[in-house]
Protein backbone atom coordinates (compact mmCIF):
# COMPACT_ATOMS: atom_id res chain seq x y z
CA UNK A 1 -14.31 15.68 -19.57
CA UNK A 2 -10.80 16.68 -18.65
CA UNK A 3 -10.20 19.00 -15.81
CA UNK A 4 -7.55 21.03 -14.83
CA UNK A 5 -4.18 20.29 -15.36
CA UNK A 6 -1.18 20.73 -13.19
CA UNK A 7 2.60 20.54 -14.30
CA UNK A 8 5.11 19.88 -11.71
CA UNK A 9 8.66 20.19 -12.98
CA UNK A 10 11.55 18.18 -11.64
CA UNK A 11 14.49 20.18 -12.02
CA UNK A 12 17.93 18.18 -12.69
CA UNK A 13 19.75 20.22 -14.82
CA UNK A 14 19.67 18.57 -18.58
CA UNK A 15 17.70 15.64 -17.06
CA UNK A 16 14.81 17.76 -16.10
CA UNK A 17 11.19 16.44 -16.88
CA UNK A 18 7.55 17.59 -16.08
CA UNK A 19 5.24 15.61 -14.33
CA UNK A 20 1.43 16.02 -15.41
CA UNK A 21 -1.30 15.67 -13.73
CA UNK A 22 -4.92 15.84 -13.89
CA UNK A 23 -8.18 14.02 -15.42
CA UNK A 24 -8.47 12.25 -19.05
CA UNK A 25 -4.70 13.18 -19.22
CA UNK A 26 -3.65 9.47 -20.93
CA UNK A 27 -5.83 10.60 -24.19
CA UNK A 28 -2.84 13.11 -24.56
CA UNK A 29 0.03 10.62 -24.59
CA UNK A 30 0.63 11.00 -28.41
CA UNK A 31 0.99 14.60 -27.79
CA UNK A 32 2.75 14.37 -24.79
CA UNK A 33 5.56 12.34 -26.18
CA UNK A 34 5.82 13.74 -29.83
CA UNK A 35 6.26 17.40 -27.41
CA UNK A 36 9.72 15.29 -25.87
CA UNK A 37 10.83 12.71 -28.20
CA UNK A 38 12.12 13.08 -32.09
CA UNK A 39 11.30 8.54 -31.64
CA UNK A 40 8.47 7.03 -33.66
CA UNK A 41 8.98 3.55 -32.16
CA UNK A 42 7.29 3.26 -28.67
CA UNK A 43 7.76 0.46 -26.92
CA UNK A 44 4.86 -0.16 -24.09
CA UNK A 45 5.08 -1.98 -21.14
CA UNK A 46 2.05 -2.90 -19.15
CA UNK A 47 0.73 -5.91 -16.88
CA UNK A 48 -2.21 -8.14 -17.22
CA UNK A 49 -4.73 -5.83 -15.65
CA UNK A 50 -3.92 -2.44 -17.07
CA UNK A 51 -3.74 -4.13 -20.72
CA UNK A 52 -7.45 -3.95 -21.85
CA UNK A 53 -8.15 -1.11 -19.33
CA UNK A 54 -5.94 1.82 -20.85
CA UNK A 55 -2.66 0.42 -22.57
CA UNK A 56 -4.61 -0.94 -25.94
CA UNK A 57 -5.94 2.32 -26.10
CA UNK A 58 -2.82 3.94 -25.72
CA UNK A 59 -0.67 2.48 -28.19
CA UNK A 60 -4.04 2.26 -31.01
CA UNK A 61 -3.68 6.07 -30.09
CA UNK A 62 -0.12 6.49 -31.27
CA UNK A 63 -0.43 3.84 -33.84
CA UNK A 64 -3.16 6.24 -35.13
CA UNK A 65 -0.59 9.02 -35.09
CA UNK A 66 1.96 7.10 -36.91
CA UNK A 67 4.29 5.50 -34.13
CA UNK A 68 5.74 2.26 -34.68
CA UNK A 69 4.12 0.59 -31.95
CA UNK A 70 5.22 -3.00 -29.98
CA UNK A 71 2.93 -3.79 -26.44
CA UNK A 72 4.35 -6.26 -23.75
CA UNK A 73 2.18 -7.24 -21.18
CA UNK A 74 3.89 -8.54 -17.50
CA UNK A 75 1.88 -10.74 -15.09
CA UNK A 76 0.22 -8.39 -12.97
CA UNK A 77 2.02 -8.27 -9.15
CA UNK A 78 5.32 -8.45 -7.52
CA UNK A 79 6.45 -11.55 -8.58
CA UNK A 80 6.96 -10.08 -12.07
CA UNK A 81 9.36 -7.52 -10.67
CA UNK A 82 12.45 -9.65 -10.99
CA UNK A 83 15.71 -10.26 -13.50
CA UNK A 84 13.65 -12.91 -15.13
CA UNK A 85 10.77 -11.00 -15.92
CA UNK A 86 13.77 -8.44 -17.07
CA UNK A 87 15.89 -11.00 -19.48
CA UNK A 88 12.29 -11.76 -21.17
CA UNK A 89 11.41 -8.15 -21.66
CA UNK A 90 14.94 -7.22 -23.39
CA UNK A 91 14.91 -10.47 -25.65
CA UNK A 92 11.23 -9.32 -26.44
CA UNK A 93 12.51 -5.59 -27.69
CA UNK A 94 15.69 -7.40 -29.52
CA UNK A 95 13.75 -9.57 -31.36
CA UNK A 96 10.96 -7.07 -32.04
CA UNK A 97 14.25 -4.72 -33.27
CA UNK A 98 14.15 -1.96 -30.50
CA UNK A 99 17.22 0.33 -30.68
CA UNK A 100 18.60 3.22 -29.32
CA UNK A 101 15.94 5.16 -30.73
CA UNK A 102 13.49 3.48 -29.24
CA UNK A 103 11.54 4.65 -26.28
CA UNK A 104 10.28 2.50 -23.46
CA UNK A 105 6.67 4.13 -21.97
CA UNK A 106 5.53 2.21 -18.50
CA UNK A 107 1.60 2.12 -18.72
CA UNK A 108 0.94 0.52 -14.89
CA UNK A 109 1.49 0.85 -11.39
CA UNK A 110 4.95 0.77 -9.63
CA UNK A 111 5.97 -3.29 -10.50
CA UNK A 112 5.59 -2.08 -14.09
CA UNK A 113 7.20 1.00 -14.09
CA UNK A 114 10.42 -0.23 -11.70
CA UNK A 115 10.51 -3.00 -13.83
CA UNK A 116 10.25 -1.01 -17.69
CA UNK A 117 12.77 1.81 -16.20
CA UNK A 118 15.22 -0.88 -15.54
CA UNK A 119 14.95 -2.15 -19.13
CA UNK A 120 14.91 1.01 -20.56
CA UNK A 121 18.24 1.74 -18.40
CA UNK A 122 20.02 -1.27 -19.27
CA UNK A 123 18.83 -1.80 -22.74
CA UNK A 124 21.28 -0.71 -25.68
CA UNK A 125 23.17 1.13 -22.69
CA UNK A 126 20.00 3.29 -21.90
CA UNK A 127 16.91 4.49 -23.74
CA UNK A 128 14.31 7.36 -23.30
CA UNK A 129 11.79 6.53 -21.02
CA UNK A 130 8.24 7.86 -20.29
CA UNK A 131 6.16 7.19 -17.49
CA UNK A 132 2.00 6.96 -17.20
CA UNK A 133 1.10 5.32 -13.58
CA UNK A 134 -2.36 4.06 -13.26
CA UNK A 135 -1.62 3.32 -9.44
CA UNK A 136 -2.16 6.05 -6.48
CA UNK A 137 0.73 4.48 -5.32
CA UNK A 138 2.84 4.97 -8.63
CA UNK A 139 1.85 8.39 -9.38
CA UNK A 140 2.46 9.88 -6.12
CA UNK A 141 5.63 8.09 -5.53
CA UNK A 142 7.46 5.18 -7.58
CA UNK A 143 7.31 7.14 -10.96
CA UNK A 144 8.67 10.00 -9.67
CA UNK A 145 12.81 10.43 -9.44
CA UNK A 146 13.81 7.93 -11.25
CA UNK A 147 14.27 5.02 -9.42
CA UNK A 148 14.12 1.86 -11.13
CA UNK A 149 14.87 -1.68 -10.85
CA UNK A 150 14.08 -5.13 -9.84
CA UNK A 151 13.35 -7.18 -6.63
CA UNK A 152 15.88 -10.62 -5.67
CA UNK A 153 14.31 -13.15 -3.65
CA UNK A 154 15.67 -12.12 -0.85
CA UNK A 155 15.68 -8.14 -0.98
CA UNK A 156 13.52 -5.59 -2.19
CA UNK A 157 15.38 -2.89 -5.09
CA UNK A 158 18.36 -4.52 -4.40
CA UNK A 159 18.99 -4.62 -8.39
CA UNK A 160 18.57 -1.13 -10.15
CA UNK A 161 19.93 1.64 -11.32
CA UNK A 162 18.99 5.86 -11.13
CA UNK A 163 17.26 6.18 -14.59
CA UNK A 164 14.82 9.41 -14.64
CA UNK A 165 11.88 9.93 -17.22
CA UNK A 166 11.76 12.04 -20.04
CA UNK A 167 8.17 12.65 -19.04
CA UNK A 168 5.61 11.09 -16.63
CA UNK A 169 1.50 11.53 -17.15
CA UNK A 170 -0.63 11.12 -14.41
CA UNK A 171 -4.35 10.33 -14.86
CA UNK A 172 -5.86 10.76 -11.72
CA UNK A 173 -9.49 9.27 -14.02
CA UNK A 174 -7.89 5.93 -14.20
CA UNK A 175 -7.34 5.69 -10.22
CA UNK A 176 -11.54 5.59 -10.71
CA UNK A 177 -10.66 1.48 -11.73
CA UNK A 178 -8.40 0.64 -9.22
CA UNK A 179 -9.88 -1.80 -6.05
CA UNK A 180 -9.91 -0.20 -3.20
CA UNK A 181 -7.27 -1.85 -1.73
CA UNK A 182 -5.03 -0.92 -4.03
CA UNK A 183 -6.15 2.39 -3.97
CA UNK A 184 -5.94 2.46 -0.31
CA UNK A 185 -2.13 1.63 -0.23
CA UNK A 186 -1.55 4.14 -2.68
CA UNK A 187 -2.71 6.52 0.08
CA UNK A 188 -0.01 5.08 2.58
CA UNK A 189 2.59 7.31 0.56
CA UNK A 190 0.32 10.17 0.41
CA UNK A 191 0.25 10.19 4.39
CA UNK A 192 4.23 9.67 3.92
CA UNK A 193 4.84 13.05 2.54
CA UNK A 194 2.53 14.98 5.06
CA UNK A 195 4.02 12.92 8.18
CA UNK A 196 7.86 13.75 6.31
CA UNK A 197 7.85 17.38 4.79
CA UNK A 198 4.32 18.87 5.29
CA UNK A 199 2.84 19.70 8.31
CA UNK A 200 0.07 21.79 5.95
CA UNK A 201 -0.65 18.64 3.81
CA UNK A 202 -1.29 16.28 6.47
CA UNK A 203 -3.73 18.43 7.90
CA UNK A 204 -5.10 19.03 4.16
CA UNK A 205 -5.97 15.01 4.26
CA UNK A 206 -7.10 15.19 7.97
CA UNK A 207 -9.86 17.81 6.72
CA UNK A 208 -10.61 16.43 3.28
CA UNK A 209 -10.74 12.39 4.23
CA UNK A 210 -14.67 12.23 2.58
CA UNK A 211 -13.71 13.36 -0.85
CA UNK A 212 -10.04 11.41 -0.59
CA UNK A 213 -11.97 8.69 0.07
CA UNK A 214 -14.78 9.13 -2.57
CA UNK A 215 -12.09 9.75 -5.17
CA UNK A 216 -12.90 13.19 -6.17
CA UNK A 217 -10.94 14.44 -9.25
CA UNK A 218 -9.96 17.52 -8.08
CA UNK A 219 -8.92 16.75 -4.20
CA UNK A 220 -6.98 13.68 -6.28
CA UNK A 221 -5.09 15.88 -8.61
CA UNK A 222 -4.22 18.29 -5.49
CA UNK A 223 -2.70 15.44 -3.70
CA UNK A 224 -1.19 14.05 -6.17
CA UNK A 225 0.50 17.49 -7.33
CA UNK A 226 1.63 18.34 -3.63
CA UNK A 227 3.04 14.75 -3.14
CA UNK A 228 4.74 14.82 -6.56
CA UNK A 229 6.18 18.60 -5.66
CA UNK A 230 6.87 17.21 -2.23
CA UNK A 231 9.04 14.66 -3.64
CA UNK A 232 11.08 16.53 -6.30
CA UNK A 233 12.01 18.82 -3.97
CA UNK A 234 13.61 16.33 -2.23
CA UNK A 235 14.78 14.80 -5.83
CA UNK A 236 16.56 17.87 -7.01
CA UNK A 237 18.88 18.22 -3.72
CA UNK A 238 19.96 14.55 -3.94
CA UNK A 239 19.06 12.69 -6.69
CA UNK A 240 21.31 9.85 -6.41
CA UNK A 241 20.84 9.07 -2.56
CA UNK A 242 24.35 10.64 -1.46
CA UNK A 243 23.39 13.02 0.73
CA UNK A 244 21.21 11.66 2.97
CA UNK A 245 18.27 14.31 2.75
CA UNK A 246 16.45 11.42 -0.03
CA UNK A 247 16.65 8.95 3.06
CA UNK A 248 13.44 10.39 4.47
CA UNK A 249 11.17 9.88 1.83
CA UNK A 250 12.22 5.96 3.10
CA UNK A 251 9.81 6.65 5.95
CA UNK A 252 8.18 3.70 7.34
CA UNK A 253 9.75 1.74 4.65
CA UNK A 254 12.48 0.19 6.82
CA UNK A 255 10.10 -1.83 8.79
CA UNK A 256 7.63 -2.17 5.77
CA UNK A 257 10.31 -3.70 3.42
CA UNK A 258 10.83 -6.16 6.39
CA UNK A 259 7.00 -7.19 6.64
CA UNK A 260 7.15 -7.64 2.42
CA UNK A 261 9.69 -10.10 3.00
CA UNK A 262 8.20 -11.72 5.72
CA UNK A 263 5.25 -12.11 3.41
CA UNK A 264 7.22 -13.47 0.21
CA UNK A 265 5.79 -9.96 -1.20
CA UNK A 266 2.57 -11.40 -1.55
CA UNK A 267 0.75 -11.11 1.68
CA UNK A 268 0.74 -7.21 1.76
CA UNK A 269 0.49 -4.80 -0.95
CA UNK A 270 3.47 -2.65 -0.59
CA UNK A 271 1.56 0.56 0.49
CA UNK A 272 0.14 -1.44 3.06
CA UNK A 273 3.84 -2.86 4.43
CA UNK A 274 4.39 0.94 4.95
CA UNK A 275 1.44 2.04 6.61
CA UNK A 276 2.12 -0.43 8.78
CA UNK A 277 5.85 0.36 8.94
CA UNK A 278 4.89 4.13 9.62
CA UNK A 279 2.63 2.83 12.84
CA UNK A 280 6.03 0.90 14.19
CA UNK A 281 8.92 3.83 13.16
CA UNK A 282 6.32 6.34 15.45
CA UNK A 283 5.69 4.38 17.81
CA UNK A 284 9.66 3.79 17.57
CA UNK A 285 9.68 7.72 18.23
CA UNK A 286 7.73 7.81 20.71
CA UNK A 287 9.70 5.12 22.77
CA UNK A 288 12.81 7.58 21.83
CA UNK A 289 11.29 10.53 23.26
CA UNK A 290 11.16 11.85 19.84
CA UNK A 291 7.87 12.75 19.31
CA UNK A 292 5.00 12.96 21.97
CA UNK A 293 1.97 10.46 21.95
CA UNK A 294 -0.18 12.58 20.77
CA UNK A 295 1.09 12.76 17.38
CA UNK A 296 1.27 9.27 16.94
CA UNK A 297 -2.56 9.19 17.78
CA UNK A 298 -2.65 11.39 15.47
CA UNK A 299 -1.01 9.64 12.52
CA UNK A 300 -2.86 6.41 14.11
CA UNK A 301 -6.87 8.22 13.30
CA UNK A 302 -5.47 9.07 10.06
CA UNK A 303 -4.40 5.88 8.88
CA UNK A 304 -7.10 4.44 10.30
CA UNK A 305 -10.04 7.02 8.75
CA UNK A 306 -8.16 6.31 5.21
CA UNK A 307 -8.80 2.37 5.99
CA UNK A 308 -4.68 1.83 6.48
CA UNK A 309 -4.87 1.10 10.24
CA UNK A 310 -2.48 -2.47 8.89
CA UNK A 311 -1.10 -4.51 11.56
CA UNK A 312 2.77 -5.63 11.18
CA UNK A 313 3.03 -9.43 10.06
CA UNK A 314 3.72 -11.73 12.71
CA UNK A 315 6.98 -12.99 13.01
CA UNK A 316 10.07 -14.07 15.32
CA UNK A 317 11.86 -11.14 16.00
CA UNK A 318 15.29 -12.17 15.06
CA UNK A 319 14.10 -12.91 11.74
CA UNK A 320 13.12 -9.55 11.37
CA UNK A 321 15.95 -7.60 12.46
CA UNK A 322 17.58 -10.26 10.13
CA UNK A 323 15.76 -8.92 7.02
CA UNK A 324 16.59 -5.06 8.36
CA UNK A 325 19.80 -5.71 8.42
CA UNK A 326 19.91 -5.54 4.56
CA UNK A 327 18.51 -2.35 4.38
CA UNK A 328 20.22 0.24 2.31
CA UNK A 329 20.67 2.40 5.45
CA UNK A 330 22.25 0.27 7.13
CA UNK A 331 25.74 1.75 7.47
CA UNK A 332 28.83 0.32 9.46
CA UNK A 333 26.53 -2.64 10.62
CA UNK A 334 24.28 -0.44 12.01
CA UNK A 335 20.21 0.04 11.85
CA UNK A 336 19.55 3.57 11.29
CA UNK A 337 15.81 4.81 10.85
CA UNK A 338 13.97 8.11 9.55
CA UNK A 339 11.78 9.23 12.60
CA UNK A 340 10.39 11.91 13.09
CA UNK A 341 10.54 14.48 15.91
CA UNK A 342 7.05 16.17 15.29
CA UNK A 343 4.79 16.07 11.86
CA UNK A 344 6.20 17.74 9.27
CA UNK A 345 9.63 16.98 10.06
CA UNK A 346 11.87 13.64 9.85
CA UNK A 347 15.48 12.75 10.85
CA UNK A 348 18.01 9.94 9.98
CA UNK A 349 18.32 8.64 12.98
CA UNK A 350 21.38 5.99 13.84
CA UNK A 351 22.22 3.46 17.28
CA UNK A 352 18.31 2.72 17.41
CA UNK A 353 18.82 -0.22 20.50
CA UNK A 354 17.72 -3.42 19.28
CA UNK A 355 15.12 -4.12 21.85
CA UNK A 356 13.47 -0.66 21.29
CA UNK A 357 12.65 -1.87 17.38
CA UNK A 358 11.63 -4.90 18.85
CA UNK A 359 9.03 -3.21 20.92
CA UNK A 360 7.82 -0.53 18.30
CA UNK A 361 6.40 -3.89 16.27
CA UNK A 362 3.71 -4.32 19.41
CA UNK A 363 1.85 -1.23 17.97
């Protein structure tokens, strides 16, 4: 039975979209689309595990509703998140005779919805595009602002383009098939936004970490509505990164995109590179004078009461200040990193010394 259904809109002037949220919220799609889009040829994209689980459904759904309906399913993981995986994807949609009134709806966690935005971005010069994440990690964070592309071997995003939804559905029911450790490194992000913007929040998980971790519907759609708010607040003041305030929702992520690297993007989930990239940016604080100890003890029984207590990957240090070093914050040659000087609060903080990020990885 659904519940109760939130809306959060993301305000960007004629780009604007709302983000839903709640339980059973996927058997709405046909509705949820025909209420945004005059299209009747949906193009879904999905990945080898979500397939059976919810995108058959979905597009047998709007088939039954009298869309023109075409399903491509990716390899499940990473590796699929890359221009090859792109090129097959638009051939796919020529050959199947997409156009430009064709939408592209990402059924999937974050690897299928980077990858699908970027399609629907580059294909024809840009179609409509609908989101419905299936990932803690995707709902709360990847499907939200538009942010899409595709990895190269040798940097994370580094291909990609600002591309924003017409729509995005979040089924917090589905998060009831994901294994738990992909549904713990969804909840990497979810710490993120409390750590970042929300002093409140992050005492909201530190009180409710039974239920978050039981994967109650309701304390699921409340966190996934506050990190989803959280986020297009920050959205709406700087969509395309050229302000600097987006830069702190990159929390953690300059170390963790380092330890995916390290890993070939394999060896940890990418919620899990940031959890672990949050324990080294604090502790990076704390050797700052940023922030005292106790609030990195603090982030520390969090992370480690939500199962997330993940150690960096080992690794010669050189190698990864290499791999920082392509960073998009990097600016002028130098590392900068979002730290933050108490919870609730981050800053973009530049001249970090060298042997003080070497240190922060002993955590």
């Amino acid at each position: 039975m659904a519940g109760k259904t939130e809306t959060v809109r993301v305000a960007l002037a004629e780009r604007s979209y709302d983000i839903e949220i709640g339980s059973g919220t996927l058997a709405g799609m046909p509705e949820f689309l025909r209420a945004r889009t005059k299209s009747d040829h949906a193009i879904l994209v999905t990945d080898s595990n979500v397939d059976d689980l919810y995108a058959d459904a979905a597009g047998d759904q709007l088939v039954g509703e009298g869309w023109e309906v075409d399903l491509f399913a990716i390899e499940a993981g990473e590796p699929s998140k890359s221009v090859d995986a792109a090129d097959e994807l638009w051939n796919a949609m020529l050959n199947e005779g997409a156009d430009r009134e064709s939408i592209v709806v990402a059924i999937g966690g974050g690897v299928v919805g980077d990858l699908a935005g970027f399609v629907a971005a580059t294909f024809a010069r840009g179609l409509e595009f609908f989101q419905a994440p299936t990932t803690l990690l995707a709902q709360v964070d990847s499907s939200v602002g538009g942010k899409v592309g595709v990895n190269l071997p040798g940097a994370k995003n580094m291909i990609g383009a600002f591309w924003q939804p017409r729509g995005v559905l979040c089924d917090v029911a589905a998060l009831e098939s994901l294994p738990d450790r992909e549904y713990r490194a969804g909840l990497a992000e979810v710490v993120k936004y409390g750590v970042i913007l929300d002093a409140e929040f992050f005492a909201y998980l530190e009180a409710n970490v039974e239920p978050i971790n039981a994967r109650h519907a309701d304390v699921l759609t409340r966190i996934v509505e506050r990190s989803c708010r959280l986020k297009a607040n920050v959205v709406e003041q700087d969509e395309r990164e050229t302000t600097g305030l987006r830069a702190a929702l990159n929390y953690g992520h300059t170390f963790g995109h380092a330890f995916e690297a390290i890993g070939e993007y394999e060896e940890l989930l990418h919620g899990e590179a940031v959890a672990a990239g949050m324990r080294c940016a604090m502790q990076l604080a704390v050797r700052l004078g940023r922030v005292a100890e106790a609030d990195f003890e603090r982030q520390e029984s969090l992370l480690e009461a939500l199962g997330l207590l993940v150690d960096p990957l080992e690794a010669d240090g050189d190698e990864v200040l290499r791999l920082m070093y392509r960073d998009k914050k990097v600016a002028a040659g130098k590392l900068r990193f979002v730290l933050p000087d108490r919870i609730g609060h981050v800053e973009l903080v530049a001249d970090v010394p060298e042997a003080d990020v070497l240190a922060a990885l002993a955590v």
